[in-house]
C-alpha atoms as a PDB file:
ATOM      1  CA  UNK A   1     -19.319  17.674   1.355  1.00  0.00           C
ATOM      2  CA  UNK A   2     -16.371  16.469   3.606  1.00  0.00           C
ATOM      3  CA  UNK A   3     -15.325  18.999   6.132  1.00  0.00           C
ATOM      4  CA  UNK A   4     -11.522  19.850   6.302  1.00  0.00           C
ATOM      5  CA  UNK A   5     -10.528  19.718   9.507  1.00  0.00           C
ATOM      6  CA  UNK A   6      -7.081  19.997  10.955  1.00  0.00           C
ATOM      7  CA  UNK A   7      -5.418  18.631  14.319  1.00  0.00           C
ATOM      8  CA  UNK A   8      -4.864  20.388  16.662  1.00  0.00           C
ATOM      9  CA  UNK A   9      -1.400  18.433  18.155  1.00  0.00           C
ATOM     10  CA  UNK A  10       1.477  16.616  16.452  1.00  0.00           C
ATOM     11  CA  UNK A  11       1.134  12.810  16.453  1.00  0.00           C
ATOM     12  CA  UNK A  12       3.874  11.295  17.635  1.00  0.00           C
ATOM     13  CA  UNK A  13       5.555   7.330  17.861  1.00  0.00           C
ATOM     14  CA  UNK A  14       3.919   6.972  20.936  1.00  0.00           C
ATOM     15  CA  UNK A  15       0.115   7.513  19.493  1.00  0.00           C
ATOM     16  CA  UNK A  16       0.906   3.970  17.098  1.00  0.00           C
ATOM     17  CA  UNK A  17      -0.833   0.900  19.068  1.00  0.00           C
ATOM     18  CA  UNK A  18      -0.571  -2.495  18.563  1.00  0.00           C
ATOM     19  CA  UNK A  19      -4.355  -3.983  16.619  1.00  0.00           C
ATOM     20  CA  UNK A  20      -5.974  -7.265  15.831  1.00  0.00           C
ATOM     21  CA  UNK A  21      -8.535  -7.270  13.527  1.00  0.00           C
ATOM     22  CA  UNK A  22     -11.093 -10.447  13.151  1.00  0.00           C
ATOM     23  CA  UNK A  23     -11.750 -11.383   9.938  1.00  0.00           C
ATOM     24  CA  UNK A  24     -14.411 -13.823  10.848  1.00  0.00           C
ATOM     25  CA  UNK A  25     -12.077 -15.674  13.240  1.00  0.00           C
ATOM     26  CA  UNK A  26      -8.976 -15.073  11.303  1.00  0.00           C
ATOM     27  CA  UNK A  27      -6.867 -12.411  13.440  1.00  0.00           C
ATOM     28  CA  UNK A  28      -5.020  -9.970  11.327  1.00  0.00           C
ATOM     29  CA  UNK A  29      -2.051  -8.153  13.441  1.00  0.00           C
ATOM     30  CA  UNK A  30      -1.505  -4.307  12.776  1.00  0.00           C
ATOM     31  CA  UNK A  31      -0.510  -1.080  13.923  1.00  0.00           C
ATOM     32  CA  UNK A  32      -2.909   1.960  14.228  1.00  0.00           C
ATOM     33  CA  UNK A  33      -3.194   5.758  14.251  1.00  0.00           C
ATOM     34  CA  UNK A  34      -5.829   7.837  15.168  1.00  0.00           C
ATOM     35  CA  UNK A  35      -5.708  11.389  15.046  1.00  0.00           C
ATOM     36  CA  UNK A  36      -5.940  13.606  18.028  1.00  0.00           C
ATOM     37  CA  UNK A  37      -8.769  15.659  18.746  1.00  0.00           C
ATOM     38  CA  UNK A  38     -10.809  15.636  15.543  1.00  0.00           C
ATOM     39  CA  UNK A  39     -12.402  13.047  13.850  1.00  0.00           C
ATOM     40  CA  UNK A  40     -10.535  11.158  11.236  1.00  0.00           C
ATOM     41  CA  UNK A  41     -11.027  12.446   7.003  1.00  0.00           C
ATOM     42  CA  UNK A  42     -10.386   9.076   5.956  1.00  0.00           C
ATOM     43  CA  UNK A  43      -9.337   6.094   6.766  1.00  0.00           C
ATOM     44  CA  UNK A  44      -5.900   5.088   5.311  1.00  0.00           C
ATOM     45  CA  UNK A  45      -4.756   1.205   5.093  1.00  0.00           C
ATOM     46  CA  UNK A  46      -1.510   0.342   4.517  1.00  0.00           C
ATOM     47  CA  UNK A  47      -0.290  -2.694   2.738  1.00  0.00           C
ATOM     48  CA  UNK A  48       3.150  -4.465   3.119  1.00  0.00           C
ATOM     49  CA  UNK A  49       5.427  -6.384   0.461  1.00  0.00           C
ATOM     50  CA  UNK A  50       6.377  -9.758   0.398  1.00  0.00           C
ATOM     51  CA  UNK A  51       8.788 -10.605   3.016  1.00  0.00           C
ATOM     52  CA  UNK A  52       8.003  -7.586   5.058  1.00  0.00           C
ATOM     53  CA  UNK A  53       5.563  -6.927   8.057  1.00  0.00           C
ATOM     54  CA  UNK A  54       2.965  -4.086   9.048  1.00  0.00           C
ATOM     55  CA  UNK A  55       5.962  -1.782  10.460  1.00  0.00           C
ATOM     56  CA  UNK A  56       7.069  -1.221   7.106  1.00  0.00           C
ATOM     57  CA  UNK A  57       5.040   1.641   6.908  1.00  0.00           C
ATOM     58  CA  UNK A  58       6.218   2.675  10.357  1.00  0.00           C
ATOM     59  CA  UNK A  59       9.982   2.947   9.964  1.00  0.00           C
ATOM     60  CA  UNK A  60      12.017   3.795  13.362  1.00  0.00           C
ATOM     61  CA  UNK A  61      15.240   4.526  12.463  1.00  0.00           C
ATOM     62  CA  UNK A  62      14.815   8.350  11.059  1.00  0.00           C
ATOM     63  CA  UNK A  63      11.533  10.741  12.244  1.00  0.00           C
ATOM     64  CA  UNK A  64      10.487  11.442   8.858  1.00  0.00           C
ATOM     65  CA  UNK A  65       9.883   7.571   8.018  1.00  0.00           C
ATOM     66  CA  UNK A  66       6.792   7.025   9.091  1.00  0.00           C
ATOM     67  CA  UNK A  67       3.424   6.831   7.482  1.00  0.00           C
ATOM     68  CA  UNK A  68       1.329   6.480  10.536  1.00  0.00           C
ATOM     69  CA  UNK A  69       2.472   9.540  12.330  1.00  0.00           C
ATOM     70  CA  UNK A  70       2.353  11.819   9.131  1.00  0.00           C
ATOM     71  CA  UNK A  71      -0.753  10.131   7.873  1.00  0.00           C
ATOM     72  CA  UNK A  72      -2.671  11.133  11.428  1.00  0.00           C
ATOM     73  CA  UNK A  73      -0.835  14.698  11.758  1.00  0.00           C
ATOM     74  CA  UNK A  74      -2.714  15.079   8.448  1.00  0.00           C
ATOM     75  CA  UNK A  75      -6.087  14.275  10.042  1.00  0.00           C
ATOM     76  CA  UNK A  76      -6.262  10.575   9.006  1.00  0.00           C
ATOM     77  CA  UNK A  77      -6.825   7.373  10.891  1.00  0.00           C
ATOM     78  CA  UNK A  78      -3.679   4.975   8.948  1.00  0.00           C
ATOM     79  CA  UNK A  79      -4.238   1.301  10.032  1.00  0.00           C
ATOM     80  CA  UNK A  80      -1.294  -1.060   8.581  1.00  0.00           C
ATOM     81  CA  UNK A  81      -2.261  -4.223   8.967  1.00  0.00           C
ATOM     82  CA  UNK A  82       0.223  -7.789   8.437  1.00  0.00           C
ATOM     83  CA  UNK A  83      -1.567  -9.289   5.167  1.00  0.00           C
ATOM     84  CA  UNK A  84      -3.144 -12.604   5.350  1.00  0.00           C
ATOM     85  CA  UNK A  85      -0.189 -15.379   5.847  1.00  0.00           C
ATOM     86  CA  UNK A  86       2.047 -12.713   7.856  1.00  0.00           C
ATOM     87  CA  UNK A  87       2.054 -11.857  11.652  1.00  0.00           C
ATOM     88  CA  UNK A  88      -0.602 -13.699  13.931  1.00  0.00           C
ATOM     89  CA  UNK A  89      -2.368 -15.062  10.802  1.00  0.00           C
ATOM     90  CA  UNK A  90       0.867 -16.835   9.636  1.00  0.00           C
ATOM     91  CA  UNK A  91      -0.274 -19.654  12.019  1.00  0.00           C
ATOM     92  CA  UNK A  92      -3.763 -20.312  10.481  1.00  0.00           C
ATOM     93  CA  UNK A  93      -1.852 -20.191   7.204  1.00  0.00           C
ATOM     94  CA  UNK A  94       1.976 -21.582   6.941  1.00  0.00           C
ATOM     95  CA  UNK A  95       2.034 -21.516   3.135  1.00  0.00           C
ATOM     96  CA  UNK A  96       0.637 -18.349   2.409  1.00  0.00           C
ATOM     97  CA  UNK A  97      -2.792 -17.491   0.977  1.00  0.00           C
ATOM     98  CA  UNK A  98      -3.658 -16.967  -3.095  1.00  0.00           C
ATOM     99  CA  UNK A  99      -4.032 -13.013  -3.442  1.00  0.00           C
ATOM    100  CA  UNK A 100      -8.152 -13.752  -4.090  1.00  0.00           C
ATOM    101  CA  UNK A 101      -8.034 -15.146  -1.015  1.00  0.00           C
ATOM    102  CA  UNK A 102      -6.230 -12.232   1.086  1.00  0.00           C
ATOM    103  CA  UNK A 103      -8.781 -10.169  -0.920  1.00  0.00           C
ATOM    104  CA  UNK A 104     -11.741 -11.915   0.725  1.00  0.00           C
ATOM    105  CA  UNK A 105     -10.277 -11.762   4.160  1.00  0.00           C
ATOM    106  CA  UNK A 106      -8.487  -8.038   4.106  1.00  0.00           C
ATOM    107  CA  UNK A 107     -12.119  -6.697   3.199  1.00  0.00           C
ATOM    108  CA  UNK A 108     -13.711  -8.683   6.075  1.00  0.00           C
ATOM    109  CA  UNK A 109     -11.268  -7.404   8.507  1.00  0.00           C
ATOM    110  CA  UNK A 110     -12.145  -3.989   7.472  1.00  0.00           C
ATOM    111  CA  UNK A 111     -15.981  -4.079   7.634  1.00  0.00           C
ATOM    112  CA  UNK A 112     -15.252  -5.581  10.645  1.00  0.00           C
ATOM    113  CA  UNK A 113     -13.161  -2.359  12.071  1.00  0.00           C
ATOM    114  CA  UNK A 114     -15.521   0.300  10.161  1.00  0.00           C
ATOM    115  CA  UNK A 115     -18.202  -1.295  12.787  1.00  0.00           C
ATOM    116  CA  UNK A 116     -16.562  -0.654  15.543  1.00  0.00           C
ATOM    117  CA  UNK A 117     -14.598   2.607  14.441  1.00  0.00           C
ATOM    118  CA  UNK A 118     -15.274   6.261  12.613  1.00  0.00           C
ATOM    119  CA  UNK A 119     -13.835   6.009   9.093  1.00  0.00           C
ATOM    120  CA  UNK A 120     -14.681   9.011   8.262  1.00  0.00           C
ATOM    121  CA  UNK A 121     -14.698   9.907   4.197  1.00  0.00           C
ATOM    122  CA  UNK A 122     -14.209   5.947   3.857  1.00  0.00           C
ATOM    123  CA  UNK A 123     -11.514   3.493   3.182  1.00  0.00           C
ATOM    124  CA  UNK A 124      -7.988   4.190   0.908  1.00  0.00           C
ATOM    125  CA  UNK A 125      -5.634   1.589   0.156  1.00  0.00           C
ATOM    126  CA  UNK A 126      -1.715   2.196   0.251  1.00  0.00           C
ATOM    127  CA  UNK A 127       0.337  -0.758  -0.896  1.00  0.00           C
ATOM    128  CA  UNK A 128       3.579  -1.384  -1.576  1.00  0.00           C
ATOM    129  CA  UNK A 129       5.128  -4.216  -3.751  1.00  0.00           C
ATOM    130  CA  UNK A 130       3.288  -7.570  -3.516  1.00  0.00           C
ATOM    131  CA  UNK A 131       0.789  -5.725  -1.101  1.00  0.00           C
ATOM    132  CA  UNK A 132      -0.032  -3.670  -4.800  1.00  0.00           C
ATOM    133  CA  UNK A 133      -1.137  -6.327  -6.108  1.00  0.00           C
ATOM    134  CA  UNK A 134      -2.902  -7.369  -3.196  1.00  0.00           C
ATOM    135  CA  UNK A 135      -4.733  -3.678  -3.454  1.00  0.00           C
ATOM    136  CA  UNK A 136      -5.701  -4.478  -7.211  1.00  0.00           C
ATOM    137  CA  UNK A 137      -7.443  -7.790  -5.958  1.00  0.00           C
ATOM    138  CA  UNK A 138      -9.358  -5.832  -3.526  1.00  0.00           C
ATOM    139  CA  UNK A 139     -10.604  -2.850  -5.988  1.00  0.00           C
ATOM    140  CA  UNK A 140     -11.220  -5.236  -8.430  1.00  0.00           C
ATOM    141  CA  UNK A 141     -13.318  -7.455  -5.930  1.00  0.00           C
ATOM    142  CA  UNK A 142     -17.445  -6.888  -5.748  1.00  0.00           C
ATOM    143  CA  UNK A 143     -16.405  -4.809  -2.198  1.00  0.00           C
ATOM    144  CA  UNK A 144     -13.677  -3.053  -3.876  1.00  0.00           C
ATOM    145  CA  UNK A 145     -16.307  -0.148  -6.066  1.00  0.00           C
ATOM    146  CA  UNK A 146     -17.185   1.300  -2.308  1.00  0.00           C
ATOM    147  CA  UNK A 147     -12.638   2.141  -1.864  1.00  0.00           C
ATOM    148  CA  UNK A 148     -11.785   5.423  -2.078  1.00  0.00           C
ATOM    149  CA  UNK A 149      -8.539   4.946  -4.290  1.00  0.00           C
ATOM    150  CA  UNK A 150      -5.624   3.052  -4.429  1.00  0.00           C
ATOM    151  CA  UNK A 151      -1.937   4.295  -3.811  1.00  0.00           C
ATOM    152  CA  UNK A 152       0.620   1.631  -4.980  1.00  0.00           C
ATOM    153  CA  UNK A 153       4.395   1.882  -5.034  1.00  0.00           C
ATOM    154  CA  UNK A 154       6.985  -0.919  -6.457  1.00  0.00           C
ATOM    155  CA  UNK A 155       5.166  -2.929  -9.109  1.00  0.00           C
ATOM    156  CA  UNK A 156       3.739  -2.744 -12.950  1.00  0.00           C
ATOM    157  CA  UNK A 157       2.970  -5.837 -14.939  1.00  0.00           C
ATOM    158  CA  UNK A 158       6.433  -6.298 -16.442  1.00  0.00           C
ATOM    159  CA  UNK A 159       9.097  -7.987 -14.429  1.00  0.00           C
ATOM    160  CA  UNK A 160      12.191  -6.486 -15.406  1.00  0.00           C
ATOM    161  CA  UNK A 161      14.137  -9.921 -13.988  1.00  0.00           C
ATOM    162  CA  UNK A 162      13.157 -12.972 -15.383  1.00  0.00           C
ATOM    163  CA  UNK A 163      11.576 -14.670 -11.880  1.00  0.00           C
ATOM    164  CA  UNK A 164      11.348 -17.837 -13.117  1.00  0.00           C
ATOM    165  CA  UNK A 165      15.270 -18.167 -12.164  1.00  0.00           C
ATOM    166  CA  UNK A 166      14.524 -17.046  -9.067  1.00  0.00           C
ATOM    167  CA  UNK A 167      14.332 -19.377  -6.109  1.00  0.00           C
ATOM    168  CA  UNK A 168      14.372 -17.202  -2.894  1.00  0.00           C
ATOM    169  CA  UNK A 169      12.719 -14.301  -3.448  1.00  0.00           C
ATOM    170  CA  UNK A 170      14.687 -12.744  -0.295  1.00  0.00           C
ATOM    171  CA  UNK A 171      17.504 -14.188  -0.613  1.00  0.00           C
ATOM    172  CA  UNK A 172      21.068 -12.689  -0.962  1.00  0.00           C
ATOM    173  CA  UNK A 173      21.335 -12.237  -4.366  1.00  0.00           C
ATOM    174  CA  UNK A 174      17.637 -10.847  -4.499  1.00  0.00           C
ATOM    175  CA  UNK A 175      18.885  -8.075  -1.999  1.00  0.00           C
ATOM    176  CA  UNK A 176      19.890  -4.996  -4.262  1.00  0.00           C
ATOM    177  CA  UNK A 177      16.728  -5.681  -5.757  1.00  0.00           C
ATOM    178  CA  UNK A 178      14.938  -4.568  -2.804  1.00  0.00           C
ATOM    179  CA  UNK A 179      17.303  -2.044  -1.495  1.00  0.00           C
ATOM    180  CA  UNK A 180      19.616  -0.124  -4.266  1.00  0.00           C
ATOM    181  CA  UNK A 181      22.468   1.601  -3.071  1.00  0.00           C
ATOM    182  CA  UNK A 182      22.990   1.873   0.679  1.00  0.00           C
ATOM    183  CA  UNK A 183      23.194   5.613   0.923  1.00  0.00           C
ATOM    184  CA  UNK A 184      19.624   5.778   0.060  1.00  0.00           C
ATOM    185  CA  UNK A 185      18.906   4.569   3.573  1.00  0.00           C
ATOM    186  CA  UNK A 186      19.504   6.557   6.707  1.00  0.00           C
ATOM    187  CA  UNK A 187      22.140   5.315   8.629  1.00  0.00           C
ATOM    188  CA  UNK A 188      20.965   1.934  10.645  1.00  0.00           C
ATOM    189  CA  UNK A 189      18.315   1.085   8.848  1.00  0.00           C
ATOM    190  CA  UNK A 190      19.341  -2.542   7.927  1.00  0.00           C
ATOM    191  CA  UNK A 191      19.194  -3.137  11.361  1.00  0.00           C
ATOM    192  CA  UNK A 192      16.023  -1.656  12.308  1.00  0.00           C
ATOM    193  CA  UNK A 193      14.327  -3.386   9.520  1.00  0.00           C
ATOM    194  CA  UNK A 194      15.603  -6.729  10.705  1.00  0.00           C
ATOM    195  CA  UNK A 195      12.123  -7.624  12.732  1.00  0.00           C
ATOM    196  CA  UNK A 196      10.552  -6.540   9.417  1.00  0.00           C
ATOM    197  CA  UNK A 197      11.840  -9.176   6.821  1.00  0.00           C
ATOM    198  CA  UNK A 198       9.944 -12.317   7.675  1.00  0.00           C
ATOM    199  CA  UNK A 199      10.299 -15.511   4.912  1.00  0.00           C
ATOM    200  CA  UNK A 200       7.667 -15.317   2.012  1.00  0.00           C
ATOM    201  CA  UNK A 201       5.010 -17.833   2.036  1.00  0.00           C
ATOM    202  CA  UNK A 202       5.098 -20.347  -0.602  1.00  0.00           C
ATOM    203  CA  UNK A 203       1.984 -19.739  -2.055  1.00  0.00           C
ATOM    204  CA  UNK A 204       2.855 -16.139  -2.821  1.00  0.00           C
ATOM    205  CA  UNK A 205       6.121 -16.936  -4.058  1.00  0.00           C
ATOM    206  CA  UNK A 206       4.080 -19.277  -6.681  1.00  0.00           C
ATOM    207  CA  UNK A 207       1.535 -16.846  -7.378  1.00  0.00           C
ATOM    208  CA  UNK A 208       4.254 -13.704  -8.217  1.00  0.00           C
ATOM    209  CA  UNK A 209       5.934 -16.069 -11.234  1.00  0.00           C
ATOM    210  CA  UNK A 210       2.001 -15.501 -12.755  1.00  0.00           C
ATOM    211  CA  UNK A 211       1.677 -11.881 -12.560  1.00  0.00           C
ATOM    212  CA  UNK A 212       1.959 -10.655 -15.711  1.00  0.00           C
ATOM    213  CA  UNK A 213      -0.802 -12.984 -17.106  1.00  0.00           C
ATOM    214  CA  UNK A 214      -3.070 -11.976 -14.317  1.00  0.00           C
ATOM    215  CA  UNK A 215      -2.649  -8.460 -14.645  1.00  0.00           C
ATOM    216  CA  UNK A 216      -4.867  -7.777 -17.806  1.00  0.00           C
ATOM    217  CA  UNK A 217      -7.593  -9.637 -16.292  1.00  0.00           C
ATOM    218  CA  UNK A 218      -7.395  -7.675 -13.165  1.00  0.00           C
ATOM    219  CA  UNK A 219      -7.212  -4.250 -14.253  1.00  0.00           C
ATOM    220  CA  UNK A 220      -9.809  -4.049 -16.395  1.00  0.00           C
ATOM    221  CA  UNK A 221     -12.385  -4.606 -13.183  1.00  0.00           C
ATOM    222  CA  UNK A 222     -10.458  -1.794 -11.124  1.00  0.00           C
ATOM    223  CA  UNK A 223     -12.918   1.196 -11.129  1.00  0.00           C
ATOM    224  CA  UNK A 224     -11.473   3.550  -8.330  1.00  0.00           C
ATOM    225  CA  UNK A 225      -8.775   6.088  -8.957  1.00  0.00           C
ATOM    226  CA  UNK A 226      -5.137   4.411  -8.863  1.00  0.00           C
ATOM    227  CA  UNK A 227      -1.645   5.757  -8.599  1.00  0.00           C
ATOM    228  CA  UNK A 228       1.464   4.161  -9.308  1.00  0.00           C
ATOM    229  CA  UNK A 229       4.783   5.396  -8.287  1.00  0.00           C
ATOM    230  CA  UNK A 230       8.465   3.730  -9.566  1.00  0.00           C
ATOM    231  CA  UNK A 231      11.076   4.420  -7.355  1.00  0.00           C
ATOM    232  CA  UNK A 232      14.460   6.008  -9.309  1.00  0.00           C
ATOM    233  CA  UNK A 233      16.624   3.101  -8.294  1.00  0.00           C
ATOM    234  CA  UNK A 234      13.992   0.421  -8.611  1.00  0.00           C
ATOM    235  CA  UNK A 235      15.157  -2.848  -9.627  1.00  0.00           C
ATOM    236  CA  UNK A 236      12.137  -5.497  -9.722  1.00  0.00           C
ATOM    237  CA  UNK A 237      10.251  -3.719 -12.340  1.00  0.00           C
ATOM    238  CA  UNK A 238      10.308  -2.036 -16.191  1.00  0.00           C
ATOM    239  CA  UNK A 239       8.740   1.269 -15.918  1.00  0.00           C
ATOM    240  CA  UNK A 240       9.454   2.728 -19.141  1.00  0.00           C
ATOM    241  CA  UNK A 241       6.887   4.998 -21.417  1.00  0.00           C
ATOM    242  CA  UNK A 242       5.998   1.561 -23.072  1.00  0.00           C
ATOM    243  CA  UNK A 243       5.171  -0.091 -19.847  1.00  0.00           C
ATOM    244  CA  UNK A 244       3.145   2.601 -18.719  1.00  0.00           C
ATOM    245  CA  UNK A 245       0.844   3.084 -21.435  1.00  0.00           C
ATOM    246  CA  UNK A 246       0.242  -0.663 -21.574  1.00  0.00           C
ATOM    247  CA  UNK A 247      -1.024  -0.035 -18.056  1.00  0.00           C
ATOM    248  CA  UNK A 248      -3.005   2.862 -18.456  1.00  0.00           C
ATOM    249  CA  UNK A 249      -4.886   0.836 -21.664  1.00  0.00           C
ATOM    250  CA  UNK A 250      -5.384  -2.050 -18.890  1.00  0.00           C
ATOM    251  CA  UNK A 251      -6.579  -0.386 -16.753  1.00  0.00           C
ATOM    252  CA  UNK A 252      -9.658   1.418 -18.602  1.00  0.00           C
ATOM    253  CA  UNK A 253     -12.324   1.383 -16.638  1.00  0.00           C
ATOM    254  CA  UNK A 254     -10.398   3.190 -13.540  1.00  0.00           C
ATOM    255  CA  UNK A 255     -11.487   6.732 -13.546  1.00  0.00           C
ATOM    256  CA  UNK A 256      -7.736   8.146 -12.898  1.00  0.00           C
ATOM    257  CA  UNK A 257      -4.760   6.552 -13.024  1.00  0.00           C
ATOM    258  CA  UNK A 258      -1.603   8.567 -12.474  1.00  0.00           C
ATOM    259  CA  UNK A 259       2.008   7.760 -12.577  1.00  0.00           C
ATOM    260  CA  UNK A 260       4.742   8.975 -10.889  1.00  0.00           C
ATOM    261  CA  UNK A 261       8.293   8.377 -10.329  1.00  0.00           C
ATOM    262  CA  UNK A 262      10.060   9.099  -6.459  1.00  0.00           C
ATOM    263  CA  UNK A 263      14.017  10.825  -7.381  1.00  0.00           C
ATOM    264  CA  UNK A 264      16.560   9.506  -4.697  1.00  0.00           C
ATOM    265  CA  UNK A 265      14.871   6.197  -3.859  1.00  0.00           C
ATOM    266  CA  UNK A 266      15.311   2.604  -3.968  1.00  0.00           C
ATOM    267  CA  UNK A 267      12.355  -0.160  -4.175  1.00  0.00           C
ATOM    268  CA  UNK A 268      11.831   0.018  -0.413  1.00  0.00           C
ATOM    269  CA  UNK A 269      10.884   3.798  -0.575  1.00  0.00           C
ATOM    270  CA  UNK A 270       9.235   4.001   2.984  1.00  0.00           C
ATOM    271  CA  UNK A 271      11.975   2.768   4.644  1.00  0.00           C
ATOM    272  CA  UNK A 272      14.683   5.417   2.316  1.00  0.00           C
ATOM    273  CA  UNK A 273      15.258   9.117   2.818  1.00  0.00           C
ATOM    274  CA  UNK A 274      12.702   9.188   0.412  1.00  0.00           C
ATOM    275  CA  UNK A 275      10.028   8.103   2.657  1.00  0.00           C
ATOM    276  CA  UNK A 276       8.444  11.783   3.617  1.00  0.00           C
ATOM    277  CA  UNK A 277       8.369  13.019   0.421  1.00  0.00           C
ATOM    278  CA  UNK A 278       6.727   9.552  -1.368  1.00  0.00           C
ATOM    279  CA  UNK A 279       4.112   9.688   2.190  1.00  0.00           C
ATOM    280  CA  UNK A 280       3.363  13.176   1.203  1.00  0.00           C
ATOM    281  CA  UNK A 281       2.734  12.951  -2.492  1.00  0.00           C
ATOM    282  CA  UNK A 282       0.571   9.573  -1.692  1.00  0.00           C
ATOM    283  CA  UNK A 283      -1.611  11.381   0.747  1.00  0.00           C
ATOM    284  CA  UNK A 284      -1.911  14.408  -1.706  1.00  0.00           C
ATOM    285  CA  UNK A 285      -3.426  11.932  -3.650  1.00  0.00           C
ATOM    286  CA  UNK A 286      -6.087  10.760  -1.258  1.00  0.00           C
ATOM    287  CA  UNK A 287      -6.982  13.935  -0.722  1.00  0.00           C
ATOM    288  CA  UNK A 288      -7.444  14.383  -4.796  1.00  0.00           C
ATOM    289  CA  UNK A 289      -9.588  11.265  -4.447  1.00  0.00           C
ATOM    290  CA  UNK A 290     -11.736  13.103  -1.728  1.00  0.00           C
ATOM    291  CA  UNK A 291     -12.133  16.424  -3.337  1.00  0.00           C
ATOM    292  CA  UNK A 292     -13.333  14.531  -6.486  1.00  0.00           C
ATOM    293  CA  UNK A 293     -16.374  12.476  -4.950  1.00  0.00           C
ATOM    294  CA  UNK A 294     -17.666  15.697  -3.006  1.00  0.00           C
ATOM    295  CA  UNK A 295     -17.364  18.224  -6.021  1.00  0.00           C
ATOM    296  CA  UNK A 296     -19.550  17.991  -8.798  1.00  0.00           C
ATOM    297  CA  UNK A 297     -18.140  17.795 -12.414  1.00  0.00           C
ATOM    298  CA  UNK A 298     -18.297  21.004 -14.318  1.00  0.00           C
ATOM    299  CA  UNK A 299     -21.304  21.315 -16.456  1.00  0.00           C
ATOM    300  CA  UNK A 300     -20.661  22.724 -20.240  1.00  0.00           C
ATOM    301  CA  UNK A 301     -21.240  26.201 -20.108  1.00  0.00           C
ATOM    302  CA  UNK A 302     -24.251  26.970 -21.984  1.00  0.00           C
ATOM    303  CA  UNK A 303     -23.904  28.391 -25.705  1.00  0.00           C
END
């Protein structure tokens, strides 16, 4: 059974490092977080959005923002990495990569890290957005059965705009989409998150029109624990009762699947005042994940 252990120090901005992983030649950039002075419970990767980079996950502008430094106070190693198309990749791939294909490559880059690195308990996914559905691909991938669980904030399977219209997916008139109202943000965050927002490929950008015909498909081979969570402001996607039991039917051969909604938060919840609170109720649910594959299920009691 997996030890708790407990670190001894605070992490703090300074502990985040630069990364590259290889994914068999293809370098993924990232940031990393180890904890200090114990070895890690789990190892934690964090997925960006469309549009966004790695440091999504790390925001600057308030204390409380960040993933990485909760995530390894906590006693977890969090690795966010820039998906495949983003960051040094982007290079190798100008227009983007299909969401199969990130799949392939994000679970390469990890086997490659696991090598060289102590994952402890194993690997959990955290994904926001497009990186969600990015984090479906790779539980729903041959690799994916050996995941811990899957955190994912900012998507279901209904668009609740009618993206065909849409022609910039980060453009101006896209923008309360992805923010909400501005008092949801600490003050300066806009222009923090400027070296954040990078242009969407264009092979994502095709692929997102096509997501609610893949879903179906897709959730029915997810078989790891999943969590959803809508922000209260969130513009991009339905996530009424309706919606939510059409996922949880979907997505039937998943062991859990949980839903919950963040109060006081726009679509971009790590980056909001919301950001500690979401963090915290996503790693509660890793360690649900962990306490559930070390203790047995109850046996009937006996008649």
């Amino acid at each position: 059974m997996t030890q708790l252990t407990h670190p001894t120090a605070s992490a703090a901005a300074s502990d985040v490092r630069d990364i590259v992983l290889d994914a068999d030649g293809t370098p993924l950039s990232g940031l990393l977080i180890e904890p200090r002075n114990t070895p890690p419970r789990a190892l934690v990767v964090a997925v960006h959005g469309g549009g966004m980079r790695a440091g999504y996950f790390h925001g600057q502008t308030h204390p409380s923002q960040s993933l990485l430094t909760l995530g390894a106070d906590l006693g977890f190693t969090v690795l966010a990495v820039d998906r495949p198309g983003y960051g040094l990749s982007a290079a190798s791939f100008p227009h983007g990569q299909t969401l199969a294909e990130q799949s392939r490559i994000l679970h390469t880059a990890l086997a490659r890290f696991a090598a060289t690195h102590d994952t402890g308990a194993g690997t959990f996914l955290m994904a926001h957005s497009y990186g969600g559905k990015l984090a479906l691909h790779a539980a729903a991938d041959d690799r994916g059965t050996g995941l811990i669980g899957l955190d994912i904030s900012g998507i279901s399977h209904r668009y609740a705009v009618d993206v065909r219209q849409i022609q910039d997916f980060h453009g101006l008139k896209t923008w309360p989409l992805h923010w909400g109202k501005l008092a949801l943000y600490p003050p300066g965050t806009f222009r923090s998150a400027k070296p954040l927002v990078t242009p969407m490929p264009r092979r994502e950008a095709g692929e997102a029109r096509r997501w609610a015909g893949d879903f179906p498909g897709l959730a029915a081979r997810v078989k790891v624990p999943v969590r959803f969570t809508f922000a209260e402001h969130e513009g991009w996607w339905h996530h009424d009762e309706d919606t939510i039991a059409s996922m949880r039917h979907l997505l039937s051969a998943a062991p859990k699947v949980v839903f919950d909604r963040q109060p006081h938060a726009g679509h971009n919840i790590s980056l909001g005042w919301a950001a500690r609170s979401y963090h915290l109720r996503a790693l509660a649910f890793v360690e649900e994940c962990l306490i559930s594959r070390d203790v047995p299920a109850a046996r009937p009691a006996a008649a």
